[in-house]
Each structure stands twice: as C-alpha cells, then as structure tokens.
PDB file of N, CA and C in Angstrom:
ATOM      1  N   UNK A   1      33.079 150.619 102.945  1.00  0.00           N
ATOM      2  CA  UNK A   1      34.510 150.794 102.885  1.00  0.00           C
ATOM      3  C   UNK A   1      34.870 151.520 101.594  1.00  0.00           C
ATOM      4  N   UNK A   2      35.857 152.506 101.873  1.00  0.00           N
ATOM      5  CA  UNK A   2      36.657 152.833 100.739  1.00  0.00           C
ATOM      6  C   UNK A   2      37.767 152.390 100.352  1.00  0.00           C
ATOM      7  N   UNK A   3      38.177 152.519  99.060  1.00  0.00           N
ATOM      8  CA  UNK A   3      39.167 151.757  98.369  1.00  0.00           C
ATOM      9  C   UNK A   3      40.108 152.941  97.485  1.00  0.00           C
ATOM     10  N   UNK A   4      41.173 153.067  97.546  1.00  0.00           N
ATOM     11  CA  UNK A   4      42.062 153.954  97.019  1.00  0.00           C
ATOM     12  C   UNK A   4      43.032 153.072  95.979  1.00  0.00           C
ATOM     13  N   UNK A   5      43.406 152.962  94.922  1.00  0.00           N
ATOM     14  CA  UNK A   5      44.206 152.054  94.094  1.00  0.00           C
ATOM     15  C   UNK A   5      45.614 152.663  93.801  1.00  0.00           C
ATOM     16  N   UNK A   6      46.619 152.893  94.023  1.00  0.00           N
ATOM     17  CA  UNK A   6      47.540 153.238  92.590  1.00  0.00           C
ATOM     18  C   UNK A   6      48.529 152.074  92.352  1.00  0.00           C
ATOM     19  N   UNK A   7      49.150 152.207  91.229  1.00  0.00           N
ATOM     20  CA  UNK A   7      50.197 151.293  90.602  1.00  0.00           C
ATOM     21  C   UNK A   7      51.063 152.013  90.354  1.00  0.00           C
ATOM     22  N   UNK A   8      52.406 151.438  90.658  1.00  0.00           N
ATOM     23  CA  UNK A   8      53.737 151.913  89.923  1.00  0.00           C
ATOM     24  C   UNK A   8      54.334 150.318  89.408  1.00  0.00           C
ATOM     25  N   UNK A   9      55.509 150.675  88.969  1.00  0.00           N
ATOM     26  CA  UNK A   9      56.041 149.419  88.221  1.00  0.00           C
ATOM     27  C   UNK A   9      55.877 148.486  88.467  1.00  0.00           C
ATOM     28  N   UNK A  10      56.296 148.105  90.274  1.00  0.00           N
ATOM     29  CA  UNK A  10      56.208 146.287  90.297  1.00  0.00           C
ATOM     30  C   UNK A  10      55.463 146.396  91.525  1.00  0.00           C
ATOM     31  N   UNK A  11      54.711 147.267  92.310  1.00  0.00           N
ATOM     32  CA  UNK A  11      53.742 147.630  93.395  1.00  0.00           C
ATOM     33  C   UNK A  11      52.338 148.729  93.285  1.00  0.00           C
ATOM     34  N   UNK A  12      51.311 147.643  93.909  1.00  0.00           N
ATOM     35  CA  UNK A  12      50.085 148.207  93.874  1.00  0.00           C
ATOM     36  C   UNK A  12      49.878 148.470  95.317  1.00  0.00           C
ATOM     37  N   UNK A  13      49.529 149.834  95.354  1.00  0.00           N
ATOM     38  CA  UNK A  13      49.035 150.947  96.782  1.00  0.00           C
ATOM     39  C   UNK A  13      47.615 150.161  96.526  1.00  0.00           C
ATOM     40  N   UNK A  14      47.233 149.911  98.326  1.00  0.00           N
ATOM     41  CA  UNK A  14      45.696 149.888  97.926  1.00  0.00           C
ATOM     42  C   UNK A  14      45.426 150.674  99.871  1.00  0.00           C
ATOM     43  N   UNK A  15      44.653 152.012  99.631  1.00  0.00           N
ATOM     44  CA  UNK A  15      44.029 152.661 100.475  1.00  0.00           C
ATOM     45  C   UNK A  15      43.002 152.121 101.348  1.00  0.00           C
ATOM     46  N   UNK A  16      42.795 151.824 102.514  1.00  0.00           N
ATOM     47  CA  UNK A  16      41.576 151.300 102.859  1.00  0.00           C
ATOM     48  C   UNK A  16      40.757 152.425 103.809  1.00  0.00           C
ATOM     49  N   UNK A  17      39.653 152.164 103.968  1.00  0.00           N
ATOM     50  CA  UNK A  17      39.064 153.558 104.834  1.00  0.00           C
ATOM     51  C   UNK A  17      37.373 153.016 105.115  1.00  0.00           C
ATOM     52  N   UNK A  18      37.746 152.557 106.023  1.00  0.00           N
ATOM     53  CA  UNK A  18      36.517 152.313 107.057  1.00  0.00           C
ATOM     54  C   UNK A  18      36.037 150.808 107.527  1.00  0.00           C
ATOM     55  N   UNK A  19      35.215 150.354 107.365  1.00  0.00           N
ATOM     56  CA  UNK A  19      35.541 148.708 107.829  1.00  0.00           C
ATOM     57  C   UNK A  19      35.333 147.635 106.935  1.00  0.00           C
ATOM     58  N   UNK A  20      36.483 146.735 107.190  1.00  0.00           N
ATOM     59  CA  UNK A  20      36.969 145.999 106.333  1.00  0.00           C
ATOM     60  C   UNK A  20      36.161 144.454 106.882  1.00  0.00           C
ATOM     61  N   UNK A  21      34.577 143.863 106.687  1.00  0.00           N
ATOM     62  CA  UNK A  21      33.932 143.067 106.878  1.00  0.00           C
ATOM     63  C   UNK A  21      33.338 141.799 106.070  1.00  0.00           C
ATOM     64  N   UNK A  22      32.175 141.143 106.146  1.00  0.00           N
ATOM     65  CA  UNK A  22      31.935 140.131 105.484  1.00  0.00           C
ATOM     66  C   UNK A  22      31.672 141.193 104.557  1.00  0.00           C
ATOM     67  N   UNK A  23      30.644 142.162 105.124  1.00  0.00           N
ATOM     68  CA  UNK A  23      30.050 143.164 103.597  1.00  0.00           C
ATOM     69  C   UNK A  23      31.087 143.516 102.824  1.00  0.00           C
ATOM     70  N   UNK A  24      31.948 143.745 103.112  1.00  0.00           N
ATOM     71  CA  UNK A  24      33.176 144.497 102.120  1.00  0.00           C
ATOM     72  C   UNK A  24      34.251 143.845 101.513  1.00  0.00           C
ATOM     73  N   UNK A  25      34.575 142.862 102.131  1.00  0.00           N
ATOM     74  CA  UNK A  25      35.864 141.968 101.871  1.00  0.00           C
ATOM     75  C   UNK A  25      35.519 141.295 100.404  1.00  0.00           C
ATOM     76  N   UNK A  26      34.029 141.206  99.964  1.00  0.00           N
ATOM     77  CA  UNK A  26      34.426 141.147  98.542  1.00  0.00           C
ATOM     78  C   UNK A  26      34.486 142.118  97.798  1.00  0.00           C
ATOM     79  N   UNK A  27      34.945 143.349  98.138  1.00  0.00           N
ATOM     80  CA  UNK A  27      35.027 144.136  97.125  1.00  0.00           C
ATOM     81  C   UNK A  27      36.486 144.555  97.298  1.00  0.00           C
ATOM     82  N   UNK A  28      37.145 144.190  98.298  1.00  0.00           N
ATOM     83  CA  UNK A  28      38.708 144.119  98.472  1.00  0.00           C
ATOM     84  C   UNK A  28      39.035 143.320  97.475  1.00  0.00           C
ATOM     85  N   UNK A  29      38.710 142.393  97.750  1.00  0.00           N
ATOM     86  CA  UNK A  29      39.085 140.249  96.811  1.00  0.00           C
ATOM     87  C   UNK A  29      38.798 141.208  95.289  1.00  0.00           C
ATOM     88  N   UNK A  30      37.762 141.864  94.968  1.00  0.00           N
ATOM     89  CA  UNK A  30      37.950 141.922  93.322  1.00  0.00           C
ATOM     90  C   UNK A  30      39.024 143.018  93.113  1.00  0.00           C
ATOM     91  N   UNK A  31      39.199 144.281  93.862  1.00  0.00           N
ATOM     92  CA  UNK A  31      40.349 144.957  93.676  1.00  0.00           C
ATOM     93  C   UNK A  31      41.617 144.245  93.482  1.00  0.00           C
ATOM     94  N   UNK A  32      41.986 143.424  94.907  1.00  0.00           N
ATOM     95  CA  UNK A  32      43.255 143.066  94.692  1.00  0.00           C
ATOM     96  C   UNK A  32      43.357 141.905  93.243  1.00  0.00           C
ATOM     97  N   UNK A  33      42.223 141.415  92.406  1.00  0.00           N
ATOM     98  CA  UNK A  33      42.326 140.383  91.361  1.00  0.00           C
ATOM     99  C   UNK A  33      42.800 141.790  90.365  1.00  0.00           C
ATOM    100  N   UNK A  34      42.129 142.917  90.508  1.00  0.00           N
ATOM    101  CA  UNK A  34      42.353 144.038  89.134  1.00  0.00           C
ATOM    102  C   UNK A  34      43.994 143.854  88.818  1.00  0.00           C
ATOM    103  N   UNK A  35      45.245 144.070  90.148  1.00  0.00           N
ATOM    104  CA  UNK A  35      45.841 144.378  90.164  1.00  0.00           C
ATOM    105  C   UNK A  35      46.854 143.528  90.983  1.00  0.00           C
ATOM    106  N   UNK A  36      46.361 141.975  90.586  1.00  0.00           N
ATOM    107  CA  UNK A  36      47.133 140.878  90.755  1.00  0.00           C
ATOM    108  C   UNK A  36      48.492 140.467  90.029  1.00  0.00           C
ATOM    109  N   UNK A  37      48.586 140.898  88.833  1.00  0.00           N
ATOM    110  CA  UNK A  37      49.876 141.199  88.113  1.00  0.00           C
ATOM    111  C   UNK A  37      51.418 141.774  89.054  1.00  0.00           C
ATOM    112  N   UNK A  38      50.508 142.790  89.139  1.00  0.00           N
ATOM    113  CA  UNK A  38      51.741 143.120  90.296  1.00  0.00           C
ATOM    114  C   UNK A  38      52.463 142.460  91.424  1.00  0.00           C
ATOM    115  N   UNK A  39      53.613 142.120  91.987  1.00  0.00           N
ATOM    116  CA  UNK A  39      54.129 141.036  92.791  1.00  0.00           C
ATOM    117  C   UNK A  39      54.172 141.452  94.218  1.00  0.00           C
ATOM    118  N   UNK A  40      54.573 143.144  93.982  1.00  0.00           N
ATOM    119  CA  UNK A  40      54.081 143.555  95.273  1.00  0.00           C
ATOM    120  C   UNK A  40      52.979 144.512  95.862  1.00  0.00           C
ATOM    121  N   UNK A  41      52.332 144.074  97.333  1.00  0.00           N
ATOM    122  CA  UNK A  41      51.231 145.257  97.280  1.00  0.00           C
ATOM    123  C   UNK A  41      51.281 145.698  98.633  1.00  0.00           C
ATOM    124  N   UNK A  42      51.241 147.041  98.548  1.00  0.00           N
ATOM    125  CA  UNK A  42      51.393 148.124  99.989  1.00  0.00           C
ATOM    126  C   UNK A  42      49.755 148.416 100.361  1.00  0.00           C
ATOM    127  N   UNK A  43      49.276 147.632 101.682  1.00  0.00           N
ATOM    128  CA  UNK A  43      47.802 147.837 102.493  1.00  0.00           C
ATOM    129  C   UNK A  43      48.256 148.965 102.934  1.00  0.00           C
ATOM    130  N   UNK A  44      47.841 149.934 102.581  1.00  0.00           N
ATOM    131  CA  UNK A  44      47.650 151.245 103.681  1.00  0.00           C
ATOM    132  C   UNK A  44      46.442 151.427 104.587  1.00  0.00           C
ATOM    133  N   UNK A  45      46.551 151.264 105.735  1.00  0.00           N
ATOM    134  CA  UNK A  45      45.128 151.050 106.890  1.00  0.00           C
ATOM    135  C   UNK A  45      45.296 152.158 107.841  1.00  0.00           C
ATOM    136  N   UNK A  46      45.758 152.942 107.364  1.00  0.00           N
ATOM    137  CA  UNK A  46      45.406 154.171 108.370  1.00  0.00           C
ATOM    138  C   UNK A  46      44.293 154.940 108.799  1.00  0.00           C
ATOM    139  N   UNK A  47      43.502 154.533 107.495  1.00  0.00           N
ATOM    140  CA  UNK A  47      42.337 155.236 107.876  1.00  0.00           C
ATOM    141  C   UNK A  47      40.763 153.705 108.063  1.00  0.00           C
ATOM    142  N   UNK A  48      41.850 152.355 108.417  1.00  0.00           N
ATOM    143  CA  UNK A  48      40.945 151.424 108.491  1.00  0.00           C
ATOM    144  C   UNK A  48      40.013 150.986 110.169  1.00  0.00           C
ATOM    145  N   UNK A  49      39.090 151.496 110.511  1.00  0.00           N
ATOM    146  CA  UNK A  49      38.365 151.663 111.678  1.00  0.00           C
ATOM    147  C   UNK A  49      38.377 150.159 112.050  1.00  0.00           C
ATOM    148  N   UNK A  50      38.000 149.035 111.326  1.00  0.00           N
ATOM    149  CA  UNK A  50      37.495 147.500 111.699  1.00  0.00           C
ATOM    150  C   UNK A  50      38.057 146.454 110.855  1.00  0.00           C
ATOM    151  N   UNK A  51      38.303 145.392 111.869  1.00  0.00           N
ATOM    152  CA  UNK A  51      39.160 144.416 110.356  1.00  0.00           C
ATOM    153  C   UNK A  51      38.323 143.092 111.306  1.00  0.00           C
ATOM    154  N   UNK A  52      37.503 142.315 110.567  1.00  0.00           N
ATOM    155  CA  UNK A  52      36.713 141.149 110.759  1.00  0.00           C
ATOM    156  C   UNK A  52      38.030 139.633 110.363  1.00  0.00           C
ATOM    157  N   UNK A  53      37.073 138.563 110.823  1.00  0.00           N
ATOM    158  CA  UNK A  53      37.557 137.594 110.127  1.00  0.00           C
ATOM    159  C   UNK A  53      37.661 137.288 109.000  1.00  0.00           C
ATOM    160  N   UNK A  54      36.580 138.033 108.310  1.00  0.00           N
ATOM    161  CA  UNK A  54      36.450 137.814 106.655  1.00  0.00           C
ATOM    162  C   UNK A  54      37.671 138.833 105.786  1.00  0.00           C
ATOM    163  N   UNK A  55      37.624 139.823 106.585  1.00  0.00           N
ATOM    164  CA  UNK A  55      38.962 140.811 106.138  1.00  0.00           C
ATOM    165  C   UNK A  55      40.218 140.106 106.081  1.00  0.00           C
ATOM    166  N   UNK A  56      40.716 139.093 107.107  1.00  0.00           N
ATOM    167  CA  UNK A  56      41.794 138.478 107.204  1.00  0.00           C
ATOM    168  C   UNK A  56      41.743 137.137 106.157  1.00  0.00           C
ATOM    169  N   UNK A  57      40.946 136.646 106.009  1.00  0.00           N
ATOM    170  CA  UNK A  57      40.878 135.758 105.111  1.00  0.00           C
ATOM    171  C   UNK A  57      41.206 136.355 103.692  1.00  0.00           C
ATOM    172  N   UNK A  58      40.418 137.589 103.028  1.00  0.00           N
ATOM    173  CA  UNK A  58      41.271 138.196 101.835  1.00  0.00           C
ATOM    174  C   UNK A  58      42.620 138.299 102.091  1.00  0.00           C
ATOM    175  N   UNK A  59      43.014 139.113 103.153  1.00  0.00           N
ATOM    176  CA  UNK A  59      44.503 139.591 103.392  1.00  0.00           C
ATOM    177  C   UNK A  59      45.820 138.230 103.638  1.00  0.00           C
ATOM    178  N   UNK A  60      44.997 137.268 103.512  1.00  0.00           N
ATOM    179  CA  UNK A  60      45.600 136.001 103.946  1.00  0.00           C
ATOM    180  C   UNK A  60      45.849 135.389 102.087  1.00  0.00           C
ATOM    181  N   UNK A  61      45.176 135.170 101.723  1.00  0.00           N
ATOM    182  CA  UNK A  61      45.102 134.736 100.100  1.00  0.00           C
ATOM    183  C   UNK A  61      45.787 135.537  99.514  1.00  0.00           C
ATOM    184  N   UNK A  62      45.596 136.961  99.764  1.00  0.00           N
ATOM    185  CA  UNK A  62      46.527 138.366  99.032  1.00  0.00           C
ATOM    186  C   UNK A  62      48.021 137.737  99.329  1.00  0.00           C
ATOM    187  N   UNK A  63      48.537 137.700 100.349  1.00  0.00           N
ATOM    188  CA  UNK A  63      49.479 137.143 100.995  1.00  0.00           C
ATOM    189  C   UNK A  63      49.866 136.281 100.450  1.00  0.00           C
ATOM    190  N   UNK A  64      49.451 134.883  99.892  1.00  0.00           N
ATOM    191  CA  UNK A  64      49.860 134.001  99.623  1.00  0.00           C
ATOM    192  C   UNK A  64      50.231 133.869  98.442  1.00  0.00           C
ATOM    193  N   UNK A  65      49.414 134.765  97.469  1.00  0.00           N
ATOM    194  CA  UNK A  65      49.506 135.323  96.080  1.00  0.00           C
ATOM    195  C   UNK A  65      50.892 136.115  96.122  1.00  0.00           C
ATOM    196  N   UNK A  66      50.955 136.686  96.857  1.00  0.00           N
ATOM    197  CA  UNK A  66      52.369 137.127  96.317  1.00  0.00           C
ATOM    198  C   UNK A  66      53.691 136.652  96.777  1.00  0.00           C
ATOM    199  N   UNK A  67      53.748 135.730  97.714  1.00  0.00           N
ATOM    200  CA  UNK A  67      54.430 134.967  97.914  1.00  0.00           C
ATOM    201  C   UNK A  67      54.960 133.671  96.977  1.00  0.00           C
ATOM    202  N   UNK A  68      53.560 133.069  96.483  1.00  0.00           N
ATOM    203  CA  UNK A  68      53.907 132.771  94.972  1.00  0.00           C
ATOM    204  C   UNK A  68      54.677 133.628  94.127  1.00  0.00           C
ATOM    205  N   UNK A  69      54.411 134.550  93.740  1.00  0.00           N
ATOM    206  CA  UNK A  69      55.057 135.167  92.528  1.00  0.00           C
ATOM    207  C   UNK A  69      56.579 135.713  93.174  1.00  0.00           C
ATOM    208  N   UNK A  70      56.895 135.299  94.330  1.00  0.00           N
ATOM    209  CA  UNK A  70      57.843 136.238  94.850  1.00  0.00           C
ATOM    210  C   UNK A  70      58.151 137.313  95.015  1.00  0.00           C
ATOM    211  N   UNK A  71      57.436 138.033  95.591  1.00  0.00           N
ATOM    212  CA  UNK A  71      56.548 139.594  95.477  1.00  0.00           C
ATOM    213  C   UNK A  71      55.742 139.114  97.371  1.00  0.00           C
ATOM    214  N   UNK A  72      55.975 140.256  97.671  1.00  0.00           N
ATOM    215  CA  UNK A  72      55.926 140.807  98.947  1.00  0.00           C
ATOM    216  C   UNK A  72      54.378 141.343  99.278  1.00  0.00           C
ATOM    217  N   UNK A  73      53.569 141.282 100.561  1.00  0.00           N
ATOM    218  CA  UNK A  73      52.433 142.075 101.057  1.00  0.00           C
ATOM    219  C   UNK A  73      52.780 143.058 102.125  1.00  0.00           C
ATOM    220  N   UNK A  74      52.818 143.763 102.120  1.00  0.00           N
ATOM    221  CA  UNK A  74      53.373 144.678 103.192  1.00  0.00           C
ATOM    222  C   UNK A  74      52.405 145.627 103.683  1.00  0.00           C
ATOM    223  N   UNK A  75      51.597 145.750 104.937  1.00  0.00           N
ATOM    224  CA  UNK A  75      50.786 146.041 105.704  1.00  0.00           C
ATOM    225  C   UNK A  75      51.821 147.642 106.168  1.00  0.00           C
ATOM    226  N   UNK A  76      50.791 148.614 106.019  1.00  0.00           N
ATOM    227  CA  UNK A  76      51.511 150.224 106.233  1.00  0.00           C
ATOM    228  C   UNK A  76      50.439 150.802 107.065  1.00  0.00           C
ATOM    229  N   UNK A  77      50.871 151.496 108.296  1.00  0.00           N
ATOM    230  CA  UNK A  77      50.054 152.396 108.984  1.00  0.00           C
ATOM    231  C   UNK A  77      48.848 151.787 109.814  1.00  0.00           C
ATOM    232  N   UNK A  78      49.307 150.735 110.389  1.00  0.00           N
ATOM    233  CA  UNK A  78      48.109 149.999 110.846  1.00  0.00           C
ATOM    234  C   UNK A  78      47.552 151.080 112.496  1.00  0.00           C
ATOM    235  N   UNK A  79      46.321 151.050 113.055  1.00  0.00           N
ATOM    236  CA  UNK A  79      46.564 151.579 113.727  1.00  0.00           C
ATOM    237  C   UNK A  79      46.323 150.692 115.432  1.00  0.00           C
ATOM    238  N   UNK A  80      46.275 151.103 115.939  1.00  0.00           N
ATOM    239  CA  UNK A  80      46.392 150.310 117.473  1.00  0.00           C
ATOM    240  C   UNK A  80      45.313 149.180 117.487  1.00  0.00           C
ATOM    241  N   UNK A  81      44.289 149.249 117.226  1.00  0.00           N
ATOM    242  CA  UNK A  81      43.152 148.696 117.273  1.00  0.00           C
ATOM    243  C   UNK A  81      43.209 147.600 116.213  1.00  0.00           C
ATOM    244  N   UNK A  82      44.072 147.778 114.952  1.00  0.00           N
ATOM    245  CA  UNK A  82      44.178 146.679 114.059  1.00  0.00           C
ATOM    246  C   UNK A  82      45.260 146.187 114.464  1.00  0.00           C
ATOM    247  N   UNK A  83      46.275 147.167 114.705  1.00  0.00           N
ATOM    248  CA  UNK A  83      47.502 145.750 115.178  1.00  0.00           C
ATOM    249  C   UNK A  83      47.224 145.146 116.281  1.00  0.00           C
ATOM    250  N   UNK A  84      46.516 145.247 117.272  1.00  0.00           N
ATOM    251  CA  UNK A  84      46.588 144.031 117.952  1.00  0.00           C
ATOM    252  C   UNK A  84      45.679 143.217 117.689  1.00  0.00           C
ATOM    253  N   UNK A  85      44.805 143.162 116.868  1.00  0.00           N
ATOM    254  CA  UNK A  85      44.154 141.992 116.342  1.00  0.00           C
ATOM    255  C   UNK A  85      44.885 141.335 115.054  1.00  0.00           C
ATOM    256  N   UNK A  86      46.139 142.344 114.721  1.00  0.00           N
ATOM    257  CA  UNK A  86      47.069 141.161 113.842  1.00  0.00           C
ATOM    258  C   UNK A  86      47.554 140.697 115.059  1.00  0.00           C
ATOM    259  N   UNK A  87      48.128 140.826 115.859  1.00  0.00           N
ATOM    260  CA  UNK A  87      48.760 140.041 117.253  1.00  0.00           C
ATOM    261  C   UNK A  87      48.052 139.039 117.872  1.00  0.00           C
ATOM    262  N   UNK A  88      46.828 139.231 118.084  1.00  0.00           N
ATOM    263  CA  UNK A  88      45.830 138.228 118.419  1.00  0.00           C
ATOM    264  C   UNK A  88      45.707 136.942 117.564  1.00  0.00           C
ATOM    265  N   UNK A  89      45.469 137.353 116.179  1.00  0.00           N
ATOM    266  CA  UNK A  89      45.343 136.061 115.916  1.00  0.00           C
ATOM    267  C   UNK A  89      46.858 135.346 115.382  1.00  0.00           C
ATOM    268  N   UNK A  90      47.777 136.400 115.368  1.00  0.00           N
ATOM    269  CA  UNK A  90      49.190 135.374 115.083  1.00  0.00           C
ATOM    270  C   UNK A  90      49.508 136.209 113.868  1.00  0.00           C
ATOM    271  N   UNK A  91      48.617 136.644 113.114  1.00  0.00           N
ATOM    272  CA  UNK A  91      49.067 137.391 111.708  1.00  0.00           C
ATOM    273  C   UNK A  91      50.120 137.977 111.610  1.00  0.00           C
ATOM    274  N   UNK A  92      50.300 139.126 113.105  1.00  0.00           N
ATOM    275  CA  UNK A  92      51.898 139.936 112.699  1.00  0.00           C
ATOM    276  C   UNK A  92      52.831 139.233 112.757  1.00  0.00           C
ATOM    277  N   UNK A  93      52.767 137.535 112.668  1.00  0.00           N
ATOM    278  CA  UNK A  93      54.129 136.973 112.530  1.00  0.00           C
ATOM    279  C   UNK A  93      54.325 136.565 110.885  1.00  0.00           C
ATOM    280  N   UNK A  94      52.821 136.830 110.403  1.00  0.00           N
ATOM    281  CA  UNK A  94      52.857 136.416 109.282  1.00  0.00           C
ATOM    282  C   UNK A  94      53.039 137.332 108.108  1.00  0.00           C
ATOM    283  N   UNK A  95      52.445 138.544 108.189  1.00  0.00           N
ATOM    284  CA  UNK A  95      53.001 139.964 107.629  1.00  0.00           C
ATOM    285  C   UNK A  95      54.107 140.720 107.891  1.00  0.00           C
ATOM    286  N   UNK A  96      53.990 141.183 106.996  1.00  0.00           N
ATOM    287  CA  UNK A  96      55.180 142.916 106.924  1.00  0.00           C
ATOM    288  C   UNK A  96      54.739 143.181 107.211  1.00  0.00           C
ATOM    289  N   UNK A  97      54.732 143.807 108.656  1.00  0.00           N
ATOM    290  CA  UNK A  97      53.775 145.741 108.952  1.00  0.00           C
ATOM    291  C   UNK A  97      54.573 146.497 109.492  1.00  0.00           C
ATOM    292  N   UNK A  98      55.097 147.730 108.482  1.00  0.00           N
ATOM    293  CA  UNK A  98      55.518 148.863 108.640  1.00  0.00           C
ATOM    294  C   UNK A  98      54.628 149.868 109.310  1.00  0.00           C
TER     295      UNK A  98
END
C-alpha cells in the first residue's frame, strides 16, 4: 500500500493506494499516530483496490480518536467495491463518506 500525507491547519489528508490489509494496516496505525494532533482527517480511497477487516479496525480507532478530540473522520472517494463493504458491515452508518 501507498500512503500520501498532507496537513493543513486543523486537517490531515491521508492518500491511500492499493490494499489496505493485515500486511498494511500497521503502517496506516503509525501514519495516522504521526498526525494524531490534528482533530480532523480526510481518507482519500480512490485509488484504494481492498479494505480487509484489519483495515476497518484502524479506520475504526482513527474514528474514535477524533471523535474524542471533537474533530471529525471523513471517508472521500470511496469506490463501489469499498462502499459496499462499508454497507455490509454497518460502517457507512458510522462514517462520513463523501
């Protein structure tokens, strides 16, 4: 998987690009700790091919983290194949996805 980062004031962009698995999801978990400060963070998955259970479990903690801080997760560009496995397991009731 690839990982794209940027920051602006009170939101961290994070790019994803290719599959998001047991292999990879810890290297999501240490990105999103780089840039945990921030309250809000924009998933861009447009270019994300696979999202596992272990993917949702980061994206679930990410989530909860900023819900603490009062700061938003907001899921961008998902594509057919990932949104309905946010639908499947219940997630798109639990995210933003623009």
């Amino acid at each position: 998987m690839k990982l794209n980062i940027s920051v602006d004031e009170d939101t961290a962009t994070v790019t994803l690009e290719g599959r998001l698995d047991s292999n990879s999801s810890p290297e999501l978990e240490g990105a999103l700790k780089d840039v945990s400060e921030s309250p809000n963070l924009i998933l861009d998955m447009a270019n994300l091919a696979y999202l596992s259970s272990a993917g949702l479990r980061v994206l679930l903690g990410a989530h909860k983290q900023k819900k603490a801080m009062d700061g938003e997760l907001v899921i961008r560009n998902a594509n057919n194949t990932i949104q309905e496995i946010f639908d499947l397991t219940g997630f798109s009731t639990i995210f933003t996805i623009v």
